[in-house]
N, C-alpha and C. Protein backbone atom coordinates (compact mmCIF):
# COMPACT_ATOMS: atom_id res chain seq x y z
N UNK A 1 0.79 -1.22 0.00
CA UNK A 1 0.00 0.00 0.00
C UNK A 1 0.82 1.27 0.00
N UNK A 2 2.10 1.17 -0.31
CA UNK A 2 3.24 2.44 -0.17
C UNK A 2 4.27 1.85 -0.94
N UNK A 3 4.91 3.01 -1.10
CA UNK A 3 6.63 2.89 -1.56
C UNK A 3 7.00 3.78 -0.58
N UNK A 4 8.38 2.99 -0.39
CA UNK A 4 9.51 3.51 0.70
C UNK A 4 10.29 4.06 -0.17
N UNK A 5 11.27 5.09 -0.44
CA UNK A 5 12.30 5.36 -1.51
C UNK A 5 13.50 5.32 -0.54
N UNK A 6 14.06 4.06 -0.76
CA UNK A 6 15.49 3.66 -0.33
C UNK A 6 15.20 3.01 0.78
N UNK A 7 16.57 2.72 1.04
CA UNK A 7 16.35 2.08 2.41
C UNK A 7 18.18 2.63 3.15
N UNK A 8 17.49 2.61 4.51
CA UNK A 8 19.31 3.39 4.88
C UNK A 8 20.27 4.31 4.16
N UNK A 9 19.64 5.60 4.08
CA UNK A 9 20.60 6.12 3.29
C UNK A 9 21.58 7.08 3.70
N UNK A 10 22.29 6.55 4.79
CA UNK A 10 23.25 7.15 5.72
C UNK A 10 24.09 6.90 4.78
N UNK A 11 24.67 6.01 4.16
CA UNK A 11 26.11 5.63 3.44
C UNK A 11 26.07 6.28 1.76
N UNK A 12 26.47 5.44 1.28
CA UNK A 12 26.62 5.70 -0.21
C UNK A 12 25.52 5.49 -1.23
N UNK A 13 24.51 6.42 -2.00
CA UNK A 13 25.10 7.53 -2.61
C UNK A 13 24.29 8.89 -2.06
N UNK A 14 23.94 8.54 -0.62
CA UNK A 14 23.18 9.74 0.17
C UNK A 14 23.76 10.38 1.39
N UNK A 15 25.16 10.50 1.34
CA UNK A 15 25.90 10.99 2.53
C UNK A 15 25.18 12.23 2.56
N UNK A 16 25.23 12.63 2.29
CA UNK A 16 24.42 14.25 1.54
C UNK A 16 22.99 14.67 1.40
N UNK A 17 22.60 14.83 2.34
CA UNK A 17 20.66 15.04 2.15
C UNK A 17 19.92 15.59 0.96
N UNK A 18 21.30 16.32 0.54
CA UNK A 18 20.63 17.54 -0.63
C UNK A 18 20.64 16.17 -1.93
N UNK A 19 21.10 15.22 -1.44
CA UNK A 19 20.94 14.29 -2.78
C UNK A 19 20.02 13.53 -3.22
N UNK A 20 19.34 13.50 -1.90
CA UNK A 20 18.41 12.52 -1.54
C UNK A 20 17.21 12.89 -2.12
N UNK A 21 16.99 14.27 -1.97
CA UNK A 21 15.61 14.92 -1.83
C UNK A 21 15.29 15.02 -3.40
N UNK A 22 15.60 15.17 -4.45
CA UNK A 22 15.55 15.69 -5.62
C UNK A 22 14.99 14.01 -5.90
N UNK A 23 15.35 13.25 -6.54
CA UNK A 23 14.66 11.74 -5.93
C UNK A 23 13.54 11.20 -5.42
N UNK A 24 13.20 11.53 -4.50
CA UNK A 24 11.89 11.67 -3.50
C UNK A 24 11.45 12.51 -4.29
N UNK A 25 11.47 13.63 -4.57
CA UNK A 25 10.26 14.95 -5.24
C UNK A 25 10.07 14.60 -6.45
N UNK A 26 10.99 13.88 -7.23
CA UNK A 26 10.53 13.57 -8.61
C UNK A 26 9.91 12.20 -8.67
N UNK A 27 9.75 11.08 -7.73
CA UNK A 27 9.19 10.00 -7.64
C UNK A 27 8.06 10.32 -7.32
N UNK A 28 7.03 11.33 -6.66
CA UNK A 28 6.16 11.61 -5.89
C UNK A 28 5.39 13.04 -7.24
N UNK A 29 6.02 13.55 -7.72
CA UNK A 29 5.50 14.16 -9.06
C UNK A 29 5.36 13.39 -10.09
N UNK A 30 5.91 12.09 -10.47
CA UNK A 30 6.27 11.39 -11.38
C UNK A 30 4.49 10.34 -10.88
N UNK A 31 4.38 10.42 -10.06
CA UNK A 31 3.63 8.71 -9.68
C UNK A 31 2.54 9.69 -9.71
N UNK A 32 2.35 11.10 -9.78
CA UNK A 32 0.56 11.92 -9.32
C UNK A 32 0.04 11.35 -10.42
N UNK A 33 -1.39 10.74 -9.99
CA UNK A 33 -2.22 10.99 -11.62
C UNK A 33 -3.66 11.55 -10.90
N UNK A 34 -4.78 11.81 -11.62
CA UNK A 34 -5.56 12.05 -11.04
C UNK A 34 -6.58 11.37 -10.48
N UNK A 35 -7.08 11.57 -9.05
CA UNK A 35 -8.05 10.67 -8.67
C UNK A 35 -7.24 9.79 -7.69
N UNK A 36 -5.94 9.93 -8.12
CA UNK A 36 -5.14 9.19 -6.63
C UNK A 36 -4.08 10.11 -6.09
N UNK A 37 -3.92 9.07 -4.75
CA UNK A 37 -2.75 9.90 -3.66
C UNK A 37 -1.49 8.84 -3.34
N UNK A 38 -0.97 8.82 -3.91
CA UNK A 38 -0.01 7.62 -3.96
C UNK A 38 0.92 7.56 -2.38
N UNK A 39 1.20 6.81 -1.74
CA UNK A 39 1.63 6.99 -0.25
C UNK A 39 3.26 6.42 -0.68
N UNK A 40 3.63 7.67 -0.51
CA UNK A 40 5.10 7.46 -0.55
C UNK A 40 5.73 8.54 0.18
N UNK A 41 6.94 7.31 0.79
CA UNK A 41 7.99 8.13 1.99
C UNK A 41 9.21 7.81 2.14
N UNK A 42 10.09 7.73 3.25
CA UNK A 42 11.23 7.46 3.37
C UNK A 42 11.89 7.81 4.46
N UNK A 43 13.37 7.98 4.66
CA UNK A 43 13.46 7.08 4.00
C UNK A 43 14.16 5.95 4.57
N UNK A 44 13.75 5.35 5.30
CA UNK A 44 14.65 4.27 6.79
C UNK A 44 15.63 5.13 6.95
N UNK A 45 15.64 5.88 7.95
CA UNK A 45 16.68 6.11 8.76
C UNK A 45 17.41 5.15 9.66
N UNK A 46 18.81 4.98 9.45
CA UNK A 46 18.84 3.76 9.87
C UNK A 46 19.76 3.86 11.68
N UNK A 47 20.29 5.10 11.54
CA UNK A 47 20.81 5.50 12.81
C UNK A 47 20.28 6.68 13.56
N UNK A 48 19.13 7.23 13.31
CA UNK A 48 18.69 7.85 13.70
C UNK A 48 19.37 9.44 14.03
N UNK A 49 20.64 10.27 13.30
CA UNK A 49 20.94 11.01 13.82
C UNK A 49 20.53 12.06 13.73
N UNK A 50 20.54 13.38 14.27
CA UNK A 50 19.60 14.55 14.56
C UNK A 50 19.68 15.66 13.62
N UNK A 51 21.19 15.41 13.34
CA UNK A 51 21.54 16.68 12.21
C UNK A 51 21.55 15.22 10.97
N UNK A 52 21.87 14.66 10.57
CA UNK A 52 21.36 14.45 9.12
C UNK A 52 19.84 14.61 9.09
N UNK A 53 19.09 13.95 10.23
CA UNK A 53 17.25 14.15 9.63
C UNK A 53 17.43 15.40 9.65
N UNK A 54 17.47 16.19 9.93
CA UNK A 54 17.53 17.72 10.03
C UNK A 54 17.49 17.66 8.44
N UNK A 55 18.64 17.71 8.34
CA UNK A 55 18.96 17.90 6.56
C UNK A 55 17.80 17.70 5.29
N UNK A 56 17.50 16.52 5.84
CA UNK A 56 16.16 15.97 4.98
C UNK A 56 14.85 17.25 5.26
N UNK A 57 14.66 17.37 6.35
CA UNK A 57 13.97 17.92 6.49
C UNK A 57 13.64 19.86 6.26
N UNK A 58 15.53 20.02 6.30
CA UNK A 58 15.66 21.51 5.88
C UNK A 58 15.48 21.32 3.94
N UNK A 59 15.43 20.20 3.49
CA UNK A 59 15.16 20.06 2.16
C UNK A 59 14.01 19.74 1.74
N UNK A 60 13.06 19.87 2.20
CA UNK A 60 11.60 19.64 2.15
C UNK A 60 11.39 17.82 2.00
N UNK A 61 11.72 17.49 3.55
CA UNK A 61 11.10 15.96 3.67
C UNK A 61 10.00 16.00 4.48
N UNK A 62 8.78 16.69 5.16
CA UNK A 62 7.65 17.00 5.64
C UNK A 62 6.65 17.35 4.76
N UNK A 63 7.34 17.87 3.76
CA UNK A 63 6.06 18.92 2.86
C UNK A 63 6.25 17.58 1.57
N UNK A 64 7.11 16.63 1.11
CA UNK A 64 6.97 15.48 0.28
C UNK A 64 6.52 14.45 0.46
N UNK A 65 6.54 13.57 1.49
CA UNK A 65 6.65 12.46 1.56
C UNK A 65 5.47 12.12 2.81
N UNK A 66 4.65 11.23 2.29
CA UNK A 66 3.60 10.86 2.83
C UNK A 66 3.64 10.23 4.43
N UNK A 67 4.92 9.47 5.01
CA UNK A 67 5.42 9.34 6.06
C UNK A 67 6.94 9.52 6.18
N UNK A 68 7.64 9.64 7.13
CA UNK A 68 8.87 9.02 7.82
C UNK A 68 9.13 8.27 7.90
N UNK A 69 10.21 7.12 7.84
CA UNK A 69 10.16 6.09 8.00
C UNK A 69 11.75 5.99 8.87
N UNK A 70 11.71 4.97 9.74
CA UNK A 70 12.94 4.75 10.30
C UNK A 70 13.42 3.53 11.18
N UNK A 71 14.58 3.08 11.56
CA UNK A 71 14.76 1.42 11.88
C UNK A 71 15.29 1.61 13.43
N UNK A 72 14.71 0.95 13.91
CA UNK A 72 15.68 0.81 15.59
C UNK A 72 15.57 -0.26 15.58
N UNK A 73 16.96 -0.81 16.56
CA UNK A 73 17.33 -2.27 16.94
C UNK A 73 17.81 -2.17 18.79
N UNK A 74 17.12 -0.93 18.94
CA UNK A 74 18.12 -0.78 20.13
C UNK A 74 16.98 -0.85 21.81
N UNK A 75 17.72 -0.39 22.63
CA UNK A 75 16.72 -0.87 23.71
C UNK A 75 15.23 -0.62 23.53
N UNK A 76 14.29 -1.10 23.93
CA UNK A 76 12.79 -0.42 23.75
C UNK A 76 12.46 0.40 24.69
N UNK A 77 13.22 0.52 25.75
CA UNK A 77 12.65 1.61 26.45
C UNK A 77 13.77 2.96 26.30
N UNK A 78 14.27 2.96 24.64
CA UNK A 78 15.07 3.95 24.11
C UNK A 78 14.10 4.63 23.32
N UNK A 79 12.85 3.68 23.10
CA UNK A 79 12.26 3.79 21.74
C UNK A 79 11.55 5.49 22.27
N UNK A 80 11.60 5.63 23.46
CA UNK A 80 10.20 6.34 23.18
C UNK A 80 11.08 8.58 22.86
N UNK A 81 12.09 7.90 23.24
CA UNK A 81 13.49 9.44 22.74
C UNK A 81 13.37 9.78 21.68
N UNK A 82 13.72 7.91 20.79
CA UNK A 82 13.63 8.58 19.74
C UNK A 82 12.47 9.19 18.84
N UNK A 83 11.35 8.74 19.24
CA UNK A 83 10.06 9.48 18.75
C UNK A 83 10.07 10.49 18.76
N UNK A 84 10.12 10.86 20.26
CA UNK A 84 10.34 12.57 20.14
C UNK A 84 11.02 13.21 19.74
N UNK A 85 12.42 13.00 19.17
CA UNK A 85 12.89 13.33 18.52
C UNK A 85 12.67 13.60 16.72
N UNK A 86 11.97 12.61 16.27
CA UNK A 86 11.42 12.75 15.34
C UNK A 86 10.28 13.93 15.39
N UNK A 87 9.54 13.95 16.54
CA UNK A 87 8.19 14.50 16.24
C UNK A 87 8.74 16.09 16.43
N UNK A 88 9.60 16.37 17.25
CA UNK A 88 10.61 17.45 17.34
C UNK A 88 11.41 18.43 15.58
N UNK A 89 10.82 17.39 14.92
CA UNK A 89 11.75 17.39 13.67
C UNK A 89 10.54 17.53 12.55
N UNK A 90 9.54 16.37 12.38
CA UNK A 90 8.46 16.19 11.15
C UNK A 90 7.52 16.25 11.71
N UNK A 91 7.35 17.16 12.66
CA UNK A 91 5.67 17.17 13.27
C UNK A 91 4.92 16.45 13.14
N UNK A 92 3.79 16.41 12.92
CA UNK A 92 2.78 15.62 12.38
C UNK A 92 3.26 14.85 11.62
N UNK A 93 3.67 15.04 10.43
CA UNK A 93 3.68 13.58 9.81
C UNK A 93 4.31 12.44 10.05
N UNK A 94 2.90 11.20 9.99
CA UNK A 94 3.02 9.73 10.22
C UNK A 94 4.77 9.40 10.33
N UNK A 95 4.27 8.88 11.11
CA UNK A 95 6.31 7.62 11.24
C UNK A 95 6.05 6.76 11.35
N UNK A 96 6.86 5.97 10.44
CA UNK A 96 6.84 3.71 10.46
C UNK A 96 7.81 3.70 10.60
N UNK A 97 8.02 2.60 11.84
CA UNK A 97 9.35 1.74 11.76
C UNK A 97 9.34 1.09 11.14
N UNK A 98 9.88 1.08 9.93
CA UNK A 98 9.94 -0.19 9.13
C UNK A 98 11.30 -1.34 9.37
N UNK A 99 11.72 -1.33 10.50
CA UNK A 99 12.41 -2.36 10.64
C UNK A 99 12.83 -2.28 12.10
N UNK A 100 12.36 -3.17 12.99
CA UNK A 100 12.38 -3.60 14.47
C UNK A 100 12.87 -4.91 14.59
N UNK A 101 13.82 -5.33 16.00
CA UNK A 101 13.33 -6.68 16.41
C UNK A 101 14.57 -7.07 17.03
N UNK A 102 15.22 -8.14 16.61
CA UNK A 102 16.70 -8.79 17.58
C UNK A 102 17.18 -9.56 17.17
N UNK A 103 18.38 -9.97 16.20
CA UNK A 103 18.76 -10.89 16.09
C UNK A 103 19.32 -11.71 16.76
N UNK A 104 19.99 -12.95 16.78
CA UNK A 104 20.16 -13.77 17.03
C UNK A 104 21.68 -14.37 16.56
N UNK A 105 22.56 -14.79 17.13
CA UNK A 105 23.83 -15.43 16.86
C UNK A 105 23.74 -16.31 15.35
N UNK A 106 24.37 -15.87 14.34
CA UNK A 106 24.33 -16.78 13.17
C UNK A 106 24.98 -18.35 13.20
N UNK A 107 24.62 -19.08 12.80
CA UNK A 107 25.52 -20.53 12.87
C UNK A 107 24.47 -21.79 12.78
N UNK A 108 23.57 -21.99 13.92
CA UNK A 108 22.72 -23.20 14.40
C UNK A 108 21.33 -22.93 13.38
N UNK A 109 21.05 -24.00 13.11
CA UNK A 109 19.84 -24.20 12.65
C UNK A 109 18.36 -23.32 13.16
N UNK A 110 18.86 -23.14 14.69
CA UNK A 110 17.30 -22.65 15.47
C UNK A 110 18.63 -21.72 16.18
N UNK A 111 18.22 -20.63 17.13
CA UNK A 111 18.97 -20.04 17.71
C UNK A 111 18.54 -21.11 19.38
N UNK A 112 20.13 -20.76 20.60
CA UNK A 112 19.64 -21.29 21.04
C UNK A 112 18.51 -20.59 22.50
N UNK A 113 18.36 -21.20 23.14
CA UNK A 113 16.43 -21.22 24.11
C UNK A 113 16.82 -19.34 24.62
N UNK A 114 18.09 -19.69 25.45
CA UNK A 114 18.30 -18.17 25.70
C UNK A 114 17.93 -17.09 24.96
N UNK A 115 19.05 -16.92 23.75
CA UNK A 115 19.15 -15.93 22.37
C UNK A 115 17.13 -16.17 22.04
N UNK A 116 16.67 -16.73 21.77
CA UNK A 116 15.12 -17.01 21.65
C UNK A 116 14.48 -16.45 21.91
N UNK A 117 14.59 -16.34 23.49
CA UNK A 117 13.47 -15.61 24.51
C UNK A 117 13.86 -14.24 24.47
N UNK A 118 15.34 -14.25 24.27
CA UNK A 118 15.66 -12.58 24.37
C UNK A 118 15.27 -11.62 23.15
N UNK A 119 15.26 -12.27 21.84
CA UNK A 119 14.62 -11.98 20.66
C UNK A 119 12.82 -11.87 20.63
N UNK A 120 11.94 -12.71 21.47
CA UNK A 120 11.27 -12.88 22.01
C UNK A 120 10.15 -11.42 22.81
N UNK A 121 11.22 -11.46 23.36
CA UNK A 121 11.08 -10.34 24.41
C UNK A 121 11.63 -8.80 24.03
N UNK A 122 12.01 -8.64 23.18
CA UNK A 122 12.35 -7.98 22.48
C UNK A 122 11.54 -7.15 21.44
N UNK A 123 11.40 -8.24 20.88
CA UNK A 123 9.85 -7.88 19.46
C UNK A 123 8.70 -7.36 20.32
N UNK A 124 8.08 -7.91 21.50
CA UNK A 124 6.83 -7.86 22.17
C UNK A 124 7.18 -6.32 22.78
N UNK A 125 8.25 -5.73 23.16
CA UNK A 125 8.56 -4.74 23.75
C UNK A 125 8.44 -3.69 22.87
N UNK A 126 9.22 -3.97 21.84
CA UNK A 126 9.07 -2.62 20.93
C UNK A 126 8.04 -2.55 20.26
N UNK A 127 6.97 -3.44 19.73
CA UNK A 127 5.60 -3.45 18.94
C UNK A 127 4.81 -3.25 20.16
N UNK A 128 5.19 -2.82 21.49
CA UNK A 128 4.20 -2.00 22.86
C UNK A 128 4.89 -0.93 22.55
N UNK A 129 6.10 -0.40 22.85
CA UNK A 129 6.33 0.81 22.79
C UNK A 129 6.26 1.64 21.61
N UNK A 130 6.29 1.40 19.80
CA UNK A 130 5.83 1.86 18.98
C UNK A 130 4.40 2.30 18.95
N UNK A 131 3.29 1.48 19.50
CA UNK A 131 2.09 1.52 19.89
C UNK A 131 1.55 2.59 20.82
N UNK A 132 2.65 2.56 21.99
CA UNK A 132 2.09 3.67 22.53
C UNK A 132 2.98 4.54 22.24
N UNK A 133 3.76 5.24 21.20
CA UNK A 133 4.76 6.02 21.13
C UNK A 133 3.90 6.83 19.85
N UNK A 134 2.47 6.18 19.21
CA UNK A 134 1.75 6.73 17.98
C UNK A 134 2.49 6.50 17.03
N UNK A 135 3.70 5.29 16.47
CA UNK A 135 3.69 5.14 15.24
C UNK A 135 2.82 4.54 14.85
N UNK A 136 2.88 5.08 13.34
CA UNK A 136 1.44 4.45 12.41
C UNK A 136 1.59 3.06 11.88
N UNK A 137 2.83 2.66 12.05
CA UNK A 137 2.54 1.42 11.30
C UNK A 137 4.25 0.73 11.69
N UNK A 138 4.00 -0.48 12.04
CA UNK A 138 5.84 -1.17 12.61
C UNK A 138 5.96 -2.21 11.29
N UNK A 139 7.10 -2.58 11.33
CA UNK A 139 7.16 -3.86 10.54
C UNK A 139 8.23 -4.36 10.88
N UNK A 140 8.29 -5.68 11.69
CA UNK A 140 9.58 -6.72 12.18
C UNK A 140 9.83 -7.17 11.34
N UNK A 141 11.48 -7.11 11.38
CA UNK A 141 12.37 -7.59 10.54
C UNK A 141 13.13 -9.09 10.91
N UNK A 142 13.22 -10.30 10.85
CA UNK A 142 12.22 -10.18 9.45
C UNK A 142 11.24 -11.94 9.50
N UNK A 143 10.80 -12.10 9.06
CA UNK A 143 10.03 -13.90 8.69
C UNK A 143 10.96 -14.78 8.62
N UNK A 144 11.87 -14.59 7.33
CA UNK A 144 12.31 -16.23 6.86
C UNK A 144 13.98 -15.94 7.32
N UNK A 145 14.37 -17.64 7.37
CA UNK A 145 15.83 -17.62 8.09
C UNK A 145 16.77 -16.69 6.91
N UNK A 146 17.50 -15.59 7.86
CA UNK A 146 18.43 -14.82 6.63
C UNK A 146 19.65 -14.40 8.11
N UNK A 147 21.03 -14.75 7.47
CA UNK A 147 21.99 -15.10 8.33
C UNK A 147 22.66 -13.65 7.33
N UNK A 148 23.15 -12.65 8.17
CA UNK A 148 23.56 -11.32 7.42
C UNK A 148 24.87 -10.99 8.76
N UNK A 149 25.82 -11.67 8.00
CA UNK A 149 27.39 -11.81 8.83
C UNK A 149 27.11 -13.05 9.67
N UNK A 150 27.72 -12.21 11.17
CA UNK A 150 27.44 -13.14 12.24
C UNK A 150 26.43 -12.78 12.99
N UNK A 151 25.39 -12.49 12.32
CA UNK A 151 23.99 -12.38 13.02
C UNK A 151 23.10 -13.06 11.93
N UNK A 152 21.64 -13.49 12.62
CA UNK A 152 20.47 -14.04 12.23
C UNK A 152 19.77 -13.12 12.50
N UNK A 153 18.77 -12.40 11.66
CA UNK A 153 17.33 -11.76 12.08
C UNK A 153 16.44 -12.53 11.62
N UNK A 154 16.35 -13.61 11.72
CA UNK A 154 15.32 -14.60 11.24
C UNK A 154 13.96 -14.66 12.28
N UNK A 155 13.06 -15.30 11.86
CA UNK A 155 11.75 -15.21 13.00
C UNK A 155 11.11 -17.18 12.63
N UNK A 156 12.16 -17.99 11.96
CA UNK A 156 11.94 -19.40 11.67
C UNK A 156 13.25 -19.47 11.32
N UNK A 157 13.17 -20.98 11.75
CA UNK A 157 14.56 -21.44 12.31
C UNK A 157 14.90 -21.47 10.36
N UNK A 158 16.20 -22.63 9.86
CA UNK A 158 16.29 -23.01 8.77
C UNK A 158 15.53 -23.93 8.24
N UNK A 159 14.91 -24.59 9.22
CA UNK A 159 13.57 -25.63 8.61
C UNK A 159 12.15 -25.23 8.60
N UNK A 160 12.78 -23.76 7.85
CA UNK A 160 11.32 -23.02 8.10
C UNK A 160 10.34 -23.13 9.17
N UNK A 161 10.73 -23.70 10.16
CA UNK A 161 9.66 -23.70 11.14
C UNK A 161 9.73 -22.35 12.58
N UNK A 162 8.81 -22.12 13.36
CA UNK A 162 8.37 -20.88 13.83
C UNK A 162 9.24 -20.75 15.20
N UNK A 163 9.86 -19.82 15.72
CA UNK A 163 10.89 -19.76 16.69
C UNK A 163 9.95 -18.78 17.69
N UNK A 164 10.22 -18.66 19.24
CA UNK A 164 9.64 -18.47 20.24
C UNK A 164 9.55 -16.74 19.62
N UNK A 165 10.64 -15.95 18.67
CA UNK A 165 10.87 -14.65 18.38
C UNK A 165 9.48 -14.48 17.55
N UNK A 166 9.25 -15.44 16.44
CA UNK A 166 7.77 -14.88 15.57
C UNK A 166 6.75 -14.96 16.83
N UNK A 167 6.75 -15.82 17.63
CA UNK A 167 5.46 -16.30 18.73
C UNK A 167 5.59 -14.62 19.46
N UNK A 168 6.70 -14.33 20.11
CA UNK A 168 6.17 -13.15 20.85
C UNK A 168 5.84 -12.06 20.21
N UNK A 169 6.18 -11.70 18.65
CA UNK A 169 5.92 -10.39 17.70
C UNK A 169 4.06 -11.28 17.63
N UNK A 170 3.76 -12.05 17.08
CA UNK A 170 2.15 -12.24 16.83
C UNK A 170 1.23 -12.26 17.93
N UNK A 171 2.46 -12.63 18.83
CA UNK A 171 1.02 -12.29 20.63
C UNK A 171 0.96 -11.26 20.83
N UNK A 172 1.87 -9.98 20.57
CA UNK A 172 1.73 -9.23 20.95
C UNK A 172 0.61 -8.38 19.84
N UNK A 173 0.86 -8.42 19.37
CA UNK A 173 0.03 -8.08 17.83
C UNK A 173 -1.34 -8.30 18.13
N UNK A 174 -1.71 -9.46 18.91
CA UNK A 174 -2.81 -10.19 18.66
C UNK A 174 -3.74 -9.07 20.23
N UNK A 175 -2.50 -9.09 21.35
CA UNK A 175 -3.33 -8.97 22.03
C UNK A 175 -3.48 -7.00 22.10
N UNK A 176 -2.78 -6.32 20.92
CA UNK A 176 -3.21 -5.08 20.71
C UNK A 176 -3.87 -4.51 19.51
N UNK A 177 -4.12 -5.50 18.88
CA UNK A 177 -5.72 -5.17 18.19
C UNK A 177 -6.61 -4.52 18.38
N UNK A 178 -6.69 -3.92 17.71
CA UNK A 178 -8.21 -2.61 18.22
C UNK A 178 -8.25 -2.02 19.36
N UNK A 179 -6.94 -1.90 19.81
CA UNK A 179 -6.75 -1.25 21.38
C UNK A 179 -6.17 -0.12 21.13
N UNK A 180 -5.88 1.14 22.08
CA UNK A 180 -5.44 2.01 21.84
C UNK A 180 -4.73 2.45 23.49
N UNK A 181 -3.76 3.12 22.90
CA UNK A 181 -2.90 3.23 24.07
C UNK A 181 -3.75 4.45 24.81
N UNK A 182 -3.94 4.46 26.11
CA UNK A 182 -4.69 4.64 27.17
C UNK A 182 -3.58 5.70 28.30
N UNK A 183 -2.63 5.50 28.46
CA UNK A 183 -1.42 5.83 29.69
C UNK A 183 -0.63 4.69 30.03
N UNK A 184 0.03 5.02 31.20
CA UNK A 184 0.96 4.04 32.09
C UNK A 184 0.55 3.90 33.36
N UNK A 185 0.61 2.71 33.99
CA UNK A 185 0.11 2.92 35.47
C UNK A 185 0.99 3.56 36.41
N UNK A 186 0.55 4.49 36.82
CA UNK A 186 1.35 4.92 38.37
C UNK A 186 2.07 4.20 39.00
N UNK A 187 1.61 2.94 39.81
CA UNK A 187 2.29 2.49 40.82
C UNK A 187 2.88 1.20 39.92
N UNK A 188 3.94 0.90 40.49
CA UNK A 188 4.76 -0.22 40.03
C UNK A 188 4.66 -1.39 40.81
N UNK A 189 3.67 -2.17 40.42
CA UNK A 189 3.40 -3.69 41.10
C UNK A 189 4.47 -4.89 41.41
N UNK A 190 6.01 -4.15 40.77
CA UNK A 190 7.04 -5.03 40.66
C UNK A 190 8.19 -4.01 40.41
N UNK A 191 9.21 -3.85 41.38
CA UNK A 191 10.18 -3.37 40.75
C UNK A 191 10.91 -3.66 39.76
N UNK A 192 11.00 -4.95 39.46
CA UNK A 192 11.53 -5.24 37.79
C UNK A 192 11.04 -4.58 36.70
N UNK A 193 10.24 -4.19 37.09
CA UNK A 193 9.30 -3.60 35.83
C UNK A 193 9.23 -2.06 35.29
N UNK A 194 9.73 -2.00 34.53
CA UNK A 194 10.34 -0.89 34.07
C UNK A 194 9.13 0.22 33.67
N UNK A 195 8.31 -0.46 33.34
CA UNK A 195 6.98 0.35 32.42
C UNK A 195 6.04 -0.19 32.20
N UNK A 196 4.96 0.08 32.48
CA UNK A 196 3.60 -0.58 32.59
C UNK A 196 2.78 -0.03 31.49
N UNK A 197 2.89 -0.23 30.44
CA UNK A 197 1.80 0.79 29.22
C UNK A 197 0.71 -0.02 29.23
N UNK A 198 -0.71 0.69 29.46
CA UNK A 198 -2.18 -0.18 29.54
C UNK A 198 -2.74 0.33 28.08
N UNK A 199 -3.58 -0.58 27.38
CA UNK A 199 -4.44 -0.13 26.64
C UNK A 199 -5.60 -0.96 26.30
N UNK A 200 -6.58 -0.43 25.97
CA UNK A 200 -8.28 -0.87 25.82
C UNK A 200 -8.52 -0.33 24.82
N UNK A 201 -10.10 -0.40 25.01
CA UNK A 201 -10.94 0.67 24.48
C UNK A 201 -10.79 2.03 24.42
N UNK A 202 -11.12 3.06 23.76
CA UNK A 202 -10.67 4.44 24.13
C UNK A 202 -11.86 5.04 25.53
N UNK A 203 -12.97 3.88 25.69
CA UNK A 203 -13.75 4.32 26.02
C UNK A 203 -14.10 4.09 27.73
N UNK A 204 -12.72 3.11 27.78
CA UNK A 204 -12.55 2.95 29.00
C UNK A 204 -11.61 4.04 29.73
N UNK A 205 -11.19 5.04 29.37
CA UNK A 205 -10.58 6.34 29.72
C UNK A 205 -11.11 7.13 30.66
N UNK A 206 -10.70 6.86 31.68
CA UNK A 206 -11.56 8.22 32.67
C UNK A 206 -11.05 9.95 32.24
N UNK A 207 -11.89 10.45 32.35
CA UNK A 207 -11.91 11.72 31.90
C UNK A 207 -11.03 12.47 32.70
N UNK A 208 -10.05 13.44 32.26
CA UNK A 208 -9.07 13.91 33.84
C UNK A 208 -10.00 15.47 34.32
């Protein structure tokens, strides 16, 4: 339902924002026809830094491009900085992560139980904190076994079959369906617990 234009374009041939943008504006003039709105954005940010988005954005990346798009791999309770930082930057307009989650040690067929749960726990964390952070749309990286160096971001082992990492990205998925983020609870029922984000109905909201 979109085009992304590029993916990571921190390195080569977009060190340079002013390069980027001419690209984007002619893909997005090029695709108008009439009667449609074609949803196109960009462009994975892949390190998130403050003065290159800047750049994009002192080059008209708010007033082009139908969302933001950008990748974290890093703690989830980092996630919610960098939002604001974005929203600090492209106001309003929509942001997708288009690439979340945890890999896993490359080598073994399945990763092992540890590396699992921590991948696991991982996915379920950041598809809560994207959720309540108002991105519009996440996408975990990735389904099928893909070994990229000495890491795995796979979500099934090599015998295509389903690893505890796809199980916690689809429960979590499953159990925030039609829910909407609500607040955090006040009191902490557990000191382990870093963050309590609740969500329901919108309609279960007490009024302040």
């Amino acid at each position: 339902g979109a085009l992304e234009i590029w993916n990571e374009p921190e390195g080569y041939p977009f060190s340079n924002p002013c390069d980027y943008m001419p690209l984007m504006k002619s893909v997005v003039y090029r695709s108008q026809r009439p009667g449609t709105k074609p949803v196109i954005g960009g462009p994975a940010f892949a390190f998130n830094h403050k003065d290159y988005v800047q750049g994009f954005v002192d080059n008209g990346l708010t007033e082009t491009a139908s969302f933001v798009s950008f990748h974290y791999y890093g703690n989830p309770l980092g996630l919610e900085d960098i939002v604001r930082q974005y929203r600090g930057q492209v106001g309003g307009t929509p942001l997708w992560l288009t690439e979340f989650g945890k890999s896993w040690t490359a080598g073994p067929a399945r990763p092992p139980a540890g590396e699992d749960i921590a991948s696991a726990r991982q996915i379920a964390m950041l598809s809560v904190e994207s959720s309540a952070c108002s991105v519009a749309r996440g996408f975990a990286f990735v389904l099928p076994y893909m070994v990229f160096g000495k890491e795995n971001f796979g979500m099934t082992g090599e015998d295509h079959t389903p690893l505890r990492y796809m199980a916690g990205y689809l429960q979590t998925m499953d159990a925030l369906a039609g829910r909407e983020y609500l607040g955090d609870l006040s009191i902490a029922l557990d000191k382990s617990i870093d963050r309590t984000r609740v969500f329901g109905d919108k309609r279960w909201a007490r009024k302040a």
